[in-house]
C-alpha atoms as a PDB file:
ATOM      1  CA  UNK A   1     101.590  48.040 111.055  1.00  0.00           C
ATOM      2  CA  UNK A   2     102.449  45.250 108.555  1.00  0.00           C
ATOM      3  CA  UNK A   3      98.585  45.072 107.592  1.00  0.00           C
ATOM      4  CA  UNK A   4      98.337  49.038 106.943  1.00  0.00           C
ATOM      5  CA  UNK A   5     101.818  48.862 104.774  1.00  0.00           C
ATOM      6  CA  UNK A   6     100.746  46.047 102.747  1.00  0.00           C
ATOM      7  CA  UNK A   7      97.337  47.614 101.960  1.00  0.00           C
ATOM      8  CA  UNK A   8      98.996  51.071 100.943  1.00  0.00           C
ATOM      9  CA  UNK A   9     101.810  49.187  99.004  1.00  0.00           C
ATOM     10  CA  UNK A  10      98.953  47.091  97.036  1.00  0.00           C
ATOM     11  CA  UNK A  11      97.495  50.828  96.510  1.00  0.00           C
ATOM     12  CA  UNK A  12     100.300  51.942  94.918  1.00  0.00           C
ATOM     13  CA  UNK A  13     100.223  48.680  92.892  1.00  0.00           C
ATOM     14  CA  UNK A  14      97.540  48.867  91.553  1.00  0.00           C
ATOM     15  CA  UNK A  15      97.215  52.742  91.375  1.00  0.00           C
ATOM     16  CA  UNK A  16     100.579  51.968  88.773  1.00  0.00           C
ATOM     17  CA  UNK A  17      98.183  49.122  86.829  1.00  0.00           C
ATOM     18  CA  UNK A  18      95.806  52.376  86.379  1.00  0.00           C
ATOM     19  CA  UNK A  19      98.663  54.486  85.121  1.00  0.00           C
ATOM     20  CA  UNK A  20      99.921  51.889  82.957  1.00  0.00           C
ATOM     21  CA  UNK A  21      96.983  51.638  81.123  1.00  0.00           C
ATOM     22  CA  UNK A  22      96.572  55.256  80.418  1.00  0.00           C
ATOM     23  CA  UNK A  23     100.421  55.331  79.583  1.00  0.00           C
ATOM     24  CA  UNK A  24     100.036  52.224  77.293  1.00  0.00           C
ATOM     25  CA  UNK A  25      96.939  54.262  74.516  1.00  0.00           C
ATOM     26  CA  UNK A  26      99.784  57.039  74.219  1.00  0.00           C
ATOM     27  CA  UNK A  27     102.366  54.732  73.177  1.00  0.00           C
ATOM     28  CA  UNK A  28      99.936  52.770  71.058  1.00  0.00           C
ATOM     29  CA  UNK A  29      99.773  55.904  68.516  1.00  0.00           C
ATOM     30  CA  UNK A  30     102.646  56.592  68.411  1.00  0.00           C
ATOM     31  CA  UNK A  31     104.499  53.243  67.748  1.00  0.00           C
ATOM     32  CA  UNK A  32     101.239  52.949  65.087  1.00  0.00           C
ATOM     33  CA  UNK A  33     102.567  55.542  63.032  1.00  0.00           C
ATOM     34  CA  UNK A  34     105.870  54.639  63.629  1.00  0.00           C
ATOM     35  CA  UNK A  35     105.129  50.733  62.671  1.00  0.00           C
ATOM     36  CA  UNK A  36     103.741  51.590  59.571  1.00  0.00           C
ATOM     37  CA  UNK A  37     105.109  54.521  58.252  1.00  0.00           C
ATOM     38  CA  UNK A  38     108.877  54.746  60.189  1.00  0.00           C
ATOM     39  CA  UNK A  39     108.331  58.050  60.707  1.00  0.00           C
ATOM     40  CA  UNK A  40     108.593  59.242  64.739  1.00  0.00           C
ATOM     41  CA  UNK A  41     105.871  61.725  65.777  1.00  0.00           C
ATOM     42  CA  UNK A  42     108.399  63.855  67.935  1.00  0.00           C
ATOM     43  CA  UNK A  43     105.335  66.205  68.073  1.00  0.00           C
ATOM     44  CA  UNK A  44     102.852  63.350  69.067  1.00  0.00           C
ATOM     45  CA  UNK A  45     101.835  64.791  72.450  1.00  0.00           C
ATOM     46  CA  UNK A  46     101.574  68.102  71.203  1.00  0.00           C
ATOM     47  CA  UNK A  47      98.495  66.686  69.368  1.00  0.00           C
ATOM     48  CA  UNK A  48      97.192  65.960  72.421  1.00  0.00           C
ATOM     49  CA  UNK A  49      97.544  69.363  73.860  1.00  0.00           C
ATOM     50  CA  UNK A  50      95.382  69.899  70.656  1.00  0.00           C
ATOM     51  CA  UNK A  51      93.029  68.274  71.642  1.00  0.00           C
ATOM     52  CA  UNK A  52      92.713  69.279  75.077  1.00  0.00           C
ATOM     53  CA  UNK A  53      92.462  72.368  74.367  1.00  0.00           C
ATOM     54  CA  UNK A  54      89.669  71.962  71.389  1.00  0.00           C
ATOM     55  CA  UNK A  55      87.714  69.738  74.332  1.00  0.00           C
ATOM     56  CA  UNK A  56      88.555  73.357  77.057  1.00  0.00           C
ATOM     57  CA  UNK A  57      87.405  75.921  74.556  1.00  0.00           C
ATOM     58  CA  UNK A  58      84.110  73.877  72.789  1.00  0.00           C
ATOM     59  CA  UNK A  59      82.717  72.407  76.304  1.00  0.00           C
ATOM     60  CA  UNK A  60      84.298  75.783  79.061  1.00  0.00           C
ATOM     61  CA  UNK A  61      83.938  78.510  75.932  1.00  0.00           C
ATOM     62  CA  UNK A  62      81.292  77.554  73.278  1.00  0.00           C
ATOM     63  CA  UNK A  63      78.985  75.851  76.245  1.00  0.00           C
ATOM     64  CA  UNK A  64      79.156  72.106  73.678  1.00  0.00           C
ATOM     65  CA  UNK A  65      77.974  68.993  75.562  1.00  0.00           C
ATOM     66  CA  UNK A  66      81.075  67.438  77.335  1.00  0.00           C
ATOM     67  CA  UNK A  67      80.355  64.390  75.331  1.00  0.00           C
ATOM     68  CA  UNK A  68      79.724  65.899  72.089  1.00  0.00           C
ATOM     69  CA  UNK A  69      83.372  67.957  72.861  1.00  0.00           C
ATOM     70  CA  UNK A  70      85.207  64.702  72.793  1.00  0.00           C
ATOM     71  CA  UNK A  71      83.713  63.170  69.826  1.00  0.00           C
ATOM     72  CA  UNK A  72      85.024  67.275  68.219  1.00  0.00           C
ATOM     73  CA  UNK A  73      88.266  66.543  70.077  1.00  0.00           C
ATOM     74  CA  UNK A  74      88.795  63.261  68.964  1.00  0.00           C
ATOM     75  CA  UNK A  75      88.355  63.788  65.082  1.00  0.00           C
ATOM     76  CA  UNK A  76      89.885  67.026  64.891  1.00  0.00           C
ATOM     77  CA  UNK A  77      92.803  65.558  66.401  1.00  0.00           C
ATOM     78  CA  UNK A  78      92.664  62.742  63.547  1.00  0.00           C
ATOM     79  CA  UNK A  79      92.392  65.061  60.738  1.00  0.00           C
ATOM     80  CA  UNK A  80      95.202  67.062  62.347  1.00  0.00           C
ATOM     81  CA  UNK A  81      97.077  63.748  62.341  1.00  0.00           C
ATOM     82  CA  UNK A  82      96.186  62.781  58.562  1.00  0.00           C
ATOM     83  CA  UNK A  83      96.692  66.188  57.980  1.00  0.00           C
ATOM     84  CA  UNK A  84     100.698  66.190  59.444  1.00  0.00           C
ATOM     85  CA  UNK A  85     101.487  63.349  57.299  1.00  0.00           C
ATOM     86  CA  UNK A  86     100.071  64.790  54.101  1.00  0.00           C
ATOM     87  CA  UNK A  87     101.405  67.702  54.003  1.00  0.00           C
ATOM     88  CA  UNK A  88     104.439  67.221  56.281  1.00  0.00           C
ATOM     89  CA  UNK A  89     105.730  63.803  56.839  1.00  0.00           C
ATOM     90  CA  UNK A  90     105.118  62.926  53.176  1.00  0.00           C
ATOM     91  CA  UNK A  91     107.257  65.140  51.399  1.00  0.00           C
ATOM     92  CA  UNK A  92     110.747  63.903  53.959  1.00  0.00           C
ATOM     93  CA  UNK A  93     109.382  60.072  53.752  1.00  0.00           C
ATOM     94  CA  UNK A  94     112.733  59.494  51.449  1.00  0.00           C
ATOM     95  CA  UNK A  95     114.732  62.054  53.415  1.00  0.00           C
ATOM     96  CA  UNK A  96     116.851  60.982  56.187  1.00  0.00           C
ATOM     97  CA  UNK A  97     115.546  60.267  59.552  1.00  0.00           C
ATOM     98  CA  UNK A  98     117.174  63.210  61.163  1.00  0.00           C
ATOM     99  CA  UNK A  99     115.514  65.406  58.959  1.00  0.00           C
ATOM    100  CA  UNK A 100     112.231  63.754  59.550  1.00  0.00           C
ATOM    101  CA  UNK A 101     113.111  63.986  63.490  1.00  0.00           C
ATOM    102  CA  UNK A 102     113.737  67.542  62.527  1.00  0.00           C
ATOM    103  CA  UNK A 103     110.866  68.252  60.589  1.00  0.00           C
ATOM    104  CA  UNK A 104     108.597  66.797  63.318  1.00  0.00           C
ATOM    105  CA  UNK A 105     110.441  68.948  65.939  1.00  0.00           C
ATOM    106  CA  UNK A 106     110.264  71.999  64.152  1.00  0.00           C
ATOM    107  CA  UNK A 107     105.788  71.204  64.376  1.00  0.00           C
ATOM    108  CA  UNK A 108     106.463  70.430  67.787  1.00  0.00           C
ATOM    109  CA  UNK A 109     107.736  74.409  68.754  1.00  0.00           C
ATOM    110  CA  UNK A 110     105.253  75.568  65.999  1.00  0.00           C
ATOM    111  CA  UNK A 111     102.084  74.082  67.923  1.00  0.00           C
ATOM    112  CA  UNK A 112     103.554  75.443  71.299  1.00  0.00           C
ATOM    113  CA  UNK A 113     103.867  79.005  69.651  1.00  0.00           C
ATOM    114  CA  UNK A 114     100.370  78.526  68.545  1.00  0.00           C
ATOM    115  CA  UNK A 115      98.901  77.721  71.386  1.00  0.00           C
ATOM    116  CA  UNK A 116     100.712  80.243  73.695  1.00  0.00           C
ATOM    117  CA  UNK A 117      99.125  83.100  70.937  1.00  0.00           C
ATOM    118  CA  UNK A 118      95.798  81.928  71.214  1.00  0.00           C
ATOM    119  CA  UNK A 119      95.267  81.133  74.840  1.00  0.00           C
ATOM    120  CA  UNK A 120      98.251  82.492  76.783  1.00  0.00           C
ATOM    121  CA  UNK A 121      99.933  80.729  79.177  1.00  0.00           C
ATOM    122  CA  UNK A 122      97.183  80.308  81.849  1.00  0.00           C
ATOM    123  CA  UNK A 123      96.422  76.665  83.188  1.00  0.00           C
ATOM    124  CA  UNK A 124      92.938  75.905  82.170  1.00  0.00           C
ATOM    125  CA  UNK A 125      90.168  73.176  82.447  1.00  0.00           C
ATOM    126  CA  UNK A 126      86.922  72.078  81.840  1.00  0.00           C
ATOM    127  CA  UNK A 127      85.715  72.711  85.444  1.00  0.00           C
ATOM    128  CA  UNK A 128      84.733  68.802  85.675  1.00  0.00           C
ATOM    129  CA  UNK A 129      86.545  67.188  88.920  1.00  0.00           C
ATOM    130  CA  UNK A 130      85.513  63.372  89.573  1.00  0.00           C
ATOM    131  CA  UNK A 131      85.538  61.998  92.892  1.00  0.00           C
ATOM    132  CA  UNK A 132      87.580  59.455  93.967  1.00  0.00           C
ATOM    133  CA  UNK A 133      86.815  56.111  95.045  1.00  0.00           C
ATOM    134  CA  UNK A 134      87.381  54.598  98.177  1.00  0.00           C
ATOM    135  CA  UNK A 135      87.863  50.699  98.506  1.00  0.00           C
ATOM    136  CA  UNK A 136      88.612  49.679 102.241  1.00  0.00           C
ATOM    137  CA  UNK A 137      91.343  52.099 103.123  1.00  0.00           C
ATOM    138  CA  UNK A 138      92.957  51.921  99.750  1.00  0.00           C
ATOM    139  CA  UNK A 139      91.949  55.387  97.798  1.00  0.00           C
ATOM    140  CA  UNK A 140      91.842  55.554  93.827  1.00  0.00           C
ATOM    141  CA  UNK A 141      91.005  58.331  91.432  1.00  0.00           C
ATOM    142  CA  UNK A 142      87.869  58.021  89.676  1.00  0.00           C
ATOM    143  CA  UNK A 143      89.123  59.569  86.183  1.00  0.00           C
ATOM    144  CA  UNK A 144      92.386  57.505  86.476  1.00  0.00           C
ATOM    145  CA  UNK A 145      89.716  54.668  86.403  1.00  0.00           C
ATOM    146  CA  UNK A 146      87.999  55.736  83.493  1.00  0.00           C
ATOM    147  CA  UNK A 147      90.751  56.392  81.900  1.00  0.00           C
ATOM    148  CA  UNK A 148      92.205  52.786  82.254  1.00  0.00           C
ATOM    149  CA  UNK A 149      88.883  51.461  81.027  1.00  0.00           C
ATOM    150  CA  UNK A 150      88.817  53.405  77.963  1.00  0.00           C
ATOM    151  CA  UNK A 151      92.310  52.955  77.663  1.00  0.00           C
ATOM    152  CA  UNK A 152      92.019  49.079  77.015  1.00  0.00           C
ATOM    153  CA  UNK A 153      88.853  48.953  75.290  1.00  0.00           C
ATOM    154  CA  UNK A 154      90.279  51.448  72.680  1.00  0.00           C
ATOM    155  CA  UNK A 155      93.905  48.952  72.939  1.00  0.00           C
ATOM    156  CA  UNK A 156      91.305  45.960  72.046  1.00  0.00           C
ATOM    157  CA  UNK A 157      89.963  47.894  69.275  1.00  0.00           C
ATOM    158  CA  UNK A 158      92.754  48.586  67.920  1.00  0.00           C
ATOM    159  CA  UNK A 159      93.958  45.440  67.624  1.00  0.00           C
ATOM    160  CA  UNK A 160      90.600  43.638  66.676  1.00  0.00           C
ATOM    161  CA  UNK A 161      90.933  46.137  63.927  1.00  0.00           C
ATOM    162  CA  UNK A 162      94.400  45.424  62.838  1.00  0.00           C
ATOM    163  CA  UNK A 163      93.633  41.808  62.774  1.00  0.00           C
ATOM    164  CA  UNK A 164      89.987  41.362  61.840  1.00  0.00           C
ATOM    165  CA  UNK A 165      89.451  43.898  58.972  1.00  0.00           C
ATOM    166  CA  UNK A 166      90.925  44.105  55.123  1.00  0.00           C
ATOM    167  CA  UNK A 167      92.136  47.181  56.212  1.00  0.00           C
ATOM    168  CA  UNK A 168      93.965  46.073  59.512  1.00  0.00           C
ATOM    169  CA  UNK A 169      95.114  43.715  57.438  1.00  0.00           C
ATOM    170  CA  UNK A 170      96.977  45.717  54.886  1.00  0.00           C
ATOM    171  CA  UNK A 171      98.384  47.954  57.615  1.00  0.00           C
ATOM    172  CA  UNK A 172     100.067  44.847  59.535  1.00  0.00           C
ATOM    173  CA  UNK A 173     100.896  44.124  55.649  1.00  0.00           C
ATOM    174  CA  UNK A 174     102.687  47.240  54.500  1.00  0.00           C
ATOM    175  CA  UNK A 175     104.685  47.398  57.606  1.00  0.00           C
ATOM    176  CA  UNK A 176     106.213  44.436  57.415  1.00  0.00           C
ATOM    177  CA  UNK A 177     106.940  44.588  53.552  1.00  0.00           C
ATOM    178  CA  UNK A 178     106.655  48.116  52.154  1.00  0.00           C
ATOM    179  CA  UNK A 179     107.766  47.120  48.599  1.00  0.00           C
ATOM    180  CA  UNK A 180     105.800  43.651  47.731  1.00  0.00           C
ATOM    181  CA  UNK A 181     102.650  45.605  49.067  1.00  0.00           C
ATOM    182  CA  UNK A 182     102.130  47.554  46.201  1.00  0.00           C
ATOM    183  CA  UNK A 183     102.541  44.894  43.723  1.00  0.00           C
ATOM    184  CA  UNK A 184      99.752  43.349  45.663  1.00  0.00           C
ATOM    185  CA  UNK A 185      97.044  46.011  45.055  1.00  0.00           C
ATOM    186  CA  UNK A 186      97.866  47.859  48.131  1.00  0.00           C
ATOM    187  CA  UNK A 187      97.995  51.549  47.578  1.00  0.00           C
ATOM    188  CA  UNK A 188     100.269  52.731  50.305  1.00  0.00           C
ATOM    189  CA  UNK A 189      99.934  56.484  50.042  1.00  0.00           C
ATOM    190  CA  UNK A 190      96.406  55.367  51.501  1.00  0.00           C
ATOM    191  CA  UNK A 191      97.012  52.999  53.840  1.00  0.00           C
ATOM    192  CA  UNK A 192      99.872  55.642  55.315  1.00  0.00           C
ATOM    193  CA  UNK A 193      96.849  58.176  55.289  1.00  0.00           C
ATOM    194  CA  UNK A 194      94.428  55.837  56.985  1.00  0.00           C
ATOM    195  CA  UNK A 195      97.054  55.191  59.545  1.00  0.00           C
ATOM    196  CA  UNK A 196      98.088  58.685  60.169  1.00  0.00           C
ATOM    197  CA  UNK A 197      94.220  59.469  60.876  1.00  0.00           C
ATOM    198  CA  UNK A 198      94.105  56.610  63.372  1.00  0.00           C
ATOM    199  CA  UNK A 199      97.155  57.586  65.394  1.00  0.00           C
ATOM    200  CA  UNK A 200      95.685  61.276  65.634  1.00  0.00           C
ATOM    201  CA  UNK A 201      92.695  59.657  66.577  1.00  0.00           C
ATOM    202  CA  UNK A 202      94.228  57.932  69.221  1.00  0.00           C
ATOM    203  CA  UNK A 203      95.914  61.164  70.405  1.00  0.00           C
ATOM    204  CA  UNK A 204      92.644  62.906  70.593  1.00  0.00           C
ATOM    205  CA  UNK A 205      91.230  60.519  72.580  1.00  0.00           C
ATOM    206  CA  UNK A 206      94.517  60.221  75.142  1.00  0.00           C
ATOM    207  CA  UNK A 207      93.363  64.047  75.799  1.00  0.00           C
ATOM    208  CA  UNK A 208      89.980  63.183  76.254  1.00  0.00           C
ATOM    209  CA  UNK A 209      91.332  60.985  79.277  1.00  0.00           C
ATOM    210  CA  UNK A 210      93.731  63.666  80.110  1.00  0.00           C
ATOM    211  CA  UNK A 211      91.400  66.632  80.512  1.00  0.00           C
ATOM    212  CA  UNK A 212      89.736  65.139  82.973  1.00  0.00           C
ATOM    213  CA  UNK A 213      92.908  64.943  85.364  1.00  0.00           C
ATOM    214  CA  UNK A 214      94.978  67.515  84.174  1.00  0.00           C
ATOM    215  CA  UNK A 215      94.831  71.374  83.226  1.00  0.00           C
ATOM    216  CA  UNK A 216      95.766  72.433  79.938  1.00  0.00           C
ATOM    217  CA  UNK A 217      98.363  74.837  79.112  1.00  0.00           C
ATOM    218  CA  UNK A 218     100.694  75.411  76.026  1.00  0.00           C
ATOM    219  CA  UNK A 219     103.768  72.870  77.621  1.00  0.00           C
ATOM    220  CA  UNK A 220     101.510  70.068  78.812  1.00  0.00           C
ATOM    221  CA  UNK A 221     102.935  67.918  75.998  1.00  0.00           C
ATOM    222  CA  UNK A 222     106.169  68.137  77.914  1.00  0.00           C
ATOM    223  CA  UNK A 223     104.600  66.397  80.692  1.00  0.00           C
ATOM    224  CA  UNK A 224     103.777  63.291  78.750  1.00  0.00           C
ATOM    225  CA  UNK A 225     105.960  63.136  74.752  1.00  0.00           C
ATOM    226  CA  UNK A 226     109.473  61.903  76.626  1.00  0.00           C
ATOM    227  CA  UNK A 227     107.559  59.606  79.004  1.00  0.00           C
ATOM    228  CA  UNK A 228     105.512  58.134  75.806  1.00  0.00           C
ATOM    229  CA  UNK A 229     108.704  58.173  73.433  1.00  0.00           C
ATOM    230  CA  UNK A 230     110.742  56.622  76.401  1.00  0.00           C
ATOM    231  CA  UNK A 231     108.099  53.736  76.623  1.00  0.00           C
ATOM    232  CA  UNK A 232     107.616  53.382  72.887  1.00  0.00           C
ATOM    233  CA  UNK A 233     111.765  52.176  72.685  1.00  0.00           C
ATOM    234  CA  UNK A 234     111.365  50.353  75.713  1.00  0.00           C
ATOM    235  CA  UNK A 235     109.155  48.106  74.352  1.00  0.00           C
ATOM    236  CA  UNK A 236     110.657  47.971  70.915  1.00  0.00           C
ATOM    237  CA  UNK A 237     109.394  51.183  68.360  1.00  0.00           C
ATOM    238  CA  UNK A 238     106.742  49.926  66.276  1.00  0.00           C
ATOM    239  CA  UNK A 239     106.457  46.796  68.664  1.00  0.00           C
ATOM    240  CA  UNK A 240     102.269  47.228  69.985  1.00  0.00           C
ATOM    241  CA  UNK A 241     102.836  44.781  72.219  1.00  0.00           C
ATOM    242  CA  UNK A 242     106.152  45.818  73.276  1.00  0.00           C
ATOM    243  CA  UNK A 243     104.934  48.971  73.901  1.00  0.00           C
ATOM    244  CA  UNK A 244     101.982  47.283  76.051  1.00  0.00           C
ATOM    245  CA  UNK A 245     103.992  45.928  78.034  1.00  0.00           C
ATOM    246  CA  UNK A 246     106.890  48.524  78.668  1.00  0.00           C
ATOM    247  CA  UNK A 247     103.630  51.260  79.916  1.00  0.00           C
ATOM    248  CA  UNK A 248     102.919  48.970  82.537  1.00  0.00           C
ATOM    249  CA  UNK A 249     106.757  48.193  83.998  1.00  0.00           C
ATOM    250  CA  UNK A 250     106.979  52.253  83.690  1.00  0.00           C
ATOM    251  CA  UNK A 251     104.234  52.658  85.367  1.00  0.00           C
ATOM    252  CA  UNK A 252     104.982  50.380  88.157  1.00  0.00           C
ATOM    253  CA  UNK A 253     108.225  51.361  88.061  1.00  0.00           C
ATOM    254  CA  UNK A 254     106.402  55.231  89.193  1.00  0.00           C
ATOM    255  CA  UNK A 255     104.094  54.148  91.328  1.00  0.00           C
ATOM    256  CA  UNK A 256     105.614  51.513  93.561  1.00  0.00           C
ATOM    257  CA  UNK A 257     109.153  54.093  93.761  1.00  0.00           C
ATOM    258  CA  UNK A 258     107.216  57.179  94.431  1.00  0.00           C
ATOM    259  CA  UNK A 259     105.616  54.807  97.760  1.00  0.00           C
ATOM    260  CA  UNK A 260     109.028  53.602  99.033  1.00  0.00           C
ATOM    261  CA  UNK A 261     110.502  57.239  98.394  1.00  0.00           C
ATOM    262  CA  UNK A 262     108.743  60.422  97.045  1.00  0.00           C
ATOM    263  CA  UNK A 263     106.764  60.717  93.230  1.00  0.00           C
ATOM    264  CA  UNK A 264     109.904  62.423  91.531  1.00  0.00           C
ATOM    265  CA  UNK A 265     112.244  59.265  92.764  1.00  0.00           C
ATOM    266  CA  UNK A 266     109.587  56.551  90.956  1.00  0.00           C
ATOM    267  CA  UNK A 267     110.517  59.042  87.391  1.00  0.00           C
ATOM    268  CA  UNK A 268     114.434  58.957  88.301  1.00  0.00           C
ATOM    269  CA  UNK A 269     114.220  54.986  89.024  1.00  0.00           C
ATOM    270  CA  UNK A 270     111.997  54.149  85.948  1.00  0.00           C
ATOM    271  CA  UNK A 271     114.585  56.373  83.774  1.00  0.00           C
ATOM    272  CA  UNK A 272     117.374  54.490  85.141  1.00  0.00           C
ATOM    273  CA  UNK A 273     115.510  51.349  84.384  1.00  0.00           C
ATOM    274  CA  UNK A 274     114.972  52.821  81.112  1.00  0.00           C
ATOM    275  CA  UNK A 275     119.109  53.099  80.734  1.00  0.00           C
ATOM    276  CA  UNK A 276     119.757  49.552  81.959  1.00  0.00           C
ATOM    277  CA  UNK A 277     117.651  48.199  79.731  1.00  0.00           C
ATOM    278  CA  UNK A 278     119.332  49.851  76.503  1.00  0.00           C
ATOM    279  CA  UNK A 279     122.462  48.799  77.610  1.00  0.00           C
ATOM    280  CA  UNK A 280     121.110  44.837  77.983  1.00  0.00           C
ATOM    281  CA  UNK A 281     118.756  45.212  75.003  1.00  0.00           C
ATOM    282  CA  UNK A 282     118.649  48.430  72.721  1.00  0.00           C
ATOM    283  CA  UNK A 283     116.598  47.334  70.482  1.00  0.00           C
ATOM    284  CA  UNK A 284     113.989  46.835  73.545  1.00  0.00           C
ATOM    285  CA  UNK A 285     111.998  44.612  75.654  1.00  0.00           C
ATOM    286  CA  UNK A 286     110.762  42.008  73.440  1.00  0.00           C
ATOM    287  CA  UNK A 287     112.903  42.014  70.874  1.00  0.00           C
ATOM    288  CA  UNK A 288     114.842  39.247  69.764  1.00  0.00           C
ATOM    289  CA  UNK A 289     118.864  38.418  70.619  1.00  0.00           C
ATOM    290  CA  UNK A 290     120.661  38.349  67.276  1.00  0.00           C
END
């Protein structure tokens, strides 16, 4: 008996490592933008509805290769990003940030109505369901695996990027100092662009690893924006690390509850993890005692 409960507690384990890496890409976006531009995408996972349902209606509607549908999904969802900034973000970058909370918000509803207009309320998917793997008597979902691959190859990217490019380098740059940067040659209207397009990026490929577990309807952002904003000020906002890290206590946090007591108690106990932790350290996980 003390065999078959350690082997379904490791399960759960590592079931929350899977999770954790899935939860840790949507955080990365988000505390991108946020890093760099400190501006909070309240409507960040509505992106990713975006893009799940680009990926539904090229790959189920228009017949595109699956393949060829995320590559669609992906840059749509990065123009859409470069596109919010430009045209919304930008003009309340000087505004207050309740106004910019606002302003985000108000694309947040606006991308919901949308999407309810165009495809109704009915759950959809692409029709793809991957098996799941069996090791011993432990069980794990193929597309949660997958996901967690992508997940940290697209985390390692991200950071070679940051840290091995001019580019990178400017973004680390500008969001540490946003007024020396200019004087050094650094054009931040682009670099906020550039960043923008990466975090929607990002997002577009979070529902590329979401469509393949989940069905999309209009409210499936509601399923994942507090979880990902809740992470993103665990670990510190802006913090990519932080952020790292806090997706994988979360996660365990999920997994390991919902095995001792039922799925919905691992959300209550991470939450009131969440709360403890603000208390002891608001400004998050890894930041530093003043």
């Amino acid at each position: 008996m003390d065999q078959i409960f350690d082997i379904f507690l490791l399960e759960a384990v590592l079931n929350g490592v899977l999770l954790g890496g899935l939860l840790a890409l949507l955080a990365l976006g988000l505390n991108l933008v946020f890093g760099v531009i400190d501006v909070v995408w309240i409507c960040y996972a509505e992106l990713i509805m975006v893009g799940m349902y680009a990926i539904w209606w090229l790959h189920s509607a228009m017949g595109v290769h699956l393949a060829l549908a995320f590559v669609a999904g992906i840059l749509l969802v990065g123009v859409l990003g470069a596109c919010l900034h430009q045209f919304i973000i930008r003009p309340v970058l000087s505004a207050e940030p309740i106004n910019q909370l606002l302003v985000t918000g108000g694309v947040l509803f606006f991308l919901q109505a949308i999407a309810t207009v165009a495809f109704g309320v009915e759950f959809r998917n692409i029709g793809v369901r991957l098996p799941g793997v069996n090791v011993g008597d432990m069980n794990f979902s193929l597309a949660r695996m997958i996901a967690f691959g992508v997940a940290l190859a697209a985390i390692a990217a991200t950071y070679l990027f940051l840290t091995r490019t001019y580019m990178g380098t400017a973004i680390r740059a500008i969001s540490q100092d946003r007024t020396i940067m200019p004087l050094m040659g650094v054009n931040p209207s682009r670099i906020y662009l550039l960043t923008s397009f990466m975090g929607g990026a990002l997002a577009g490929l979070a529902a590329c690893l979401l469509v393949l577990q989940y069905d999309v309807h209009p409210a499936i952002g509601l399923s994942f924006g507090p979880i990902t904003f809740l992470i993103c000020v665990l670990g510190g906002l802006g913090n990519l690390i932080g952020g790292f890290v806090a997706a994988f206590v979360f996660a365990q946090f999920i997994s390991v509850g919902g095995f001792f007591f039922q799925l919905e108690w691992g959300y209550v106990l991470a939450f009131l993890f969440f709360i403890v932790v603000m208390f002891w350290k608001p400004e998050g996980l890894l930041s530093k005692r003043k």
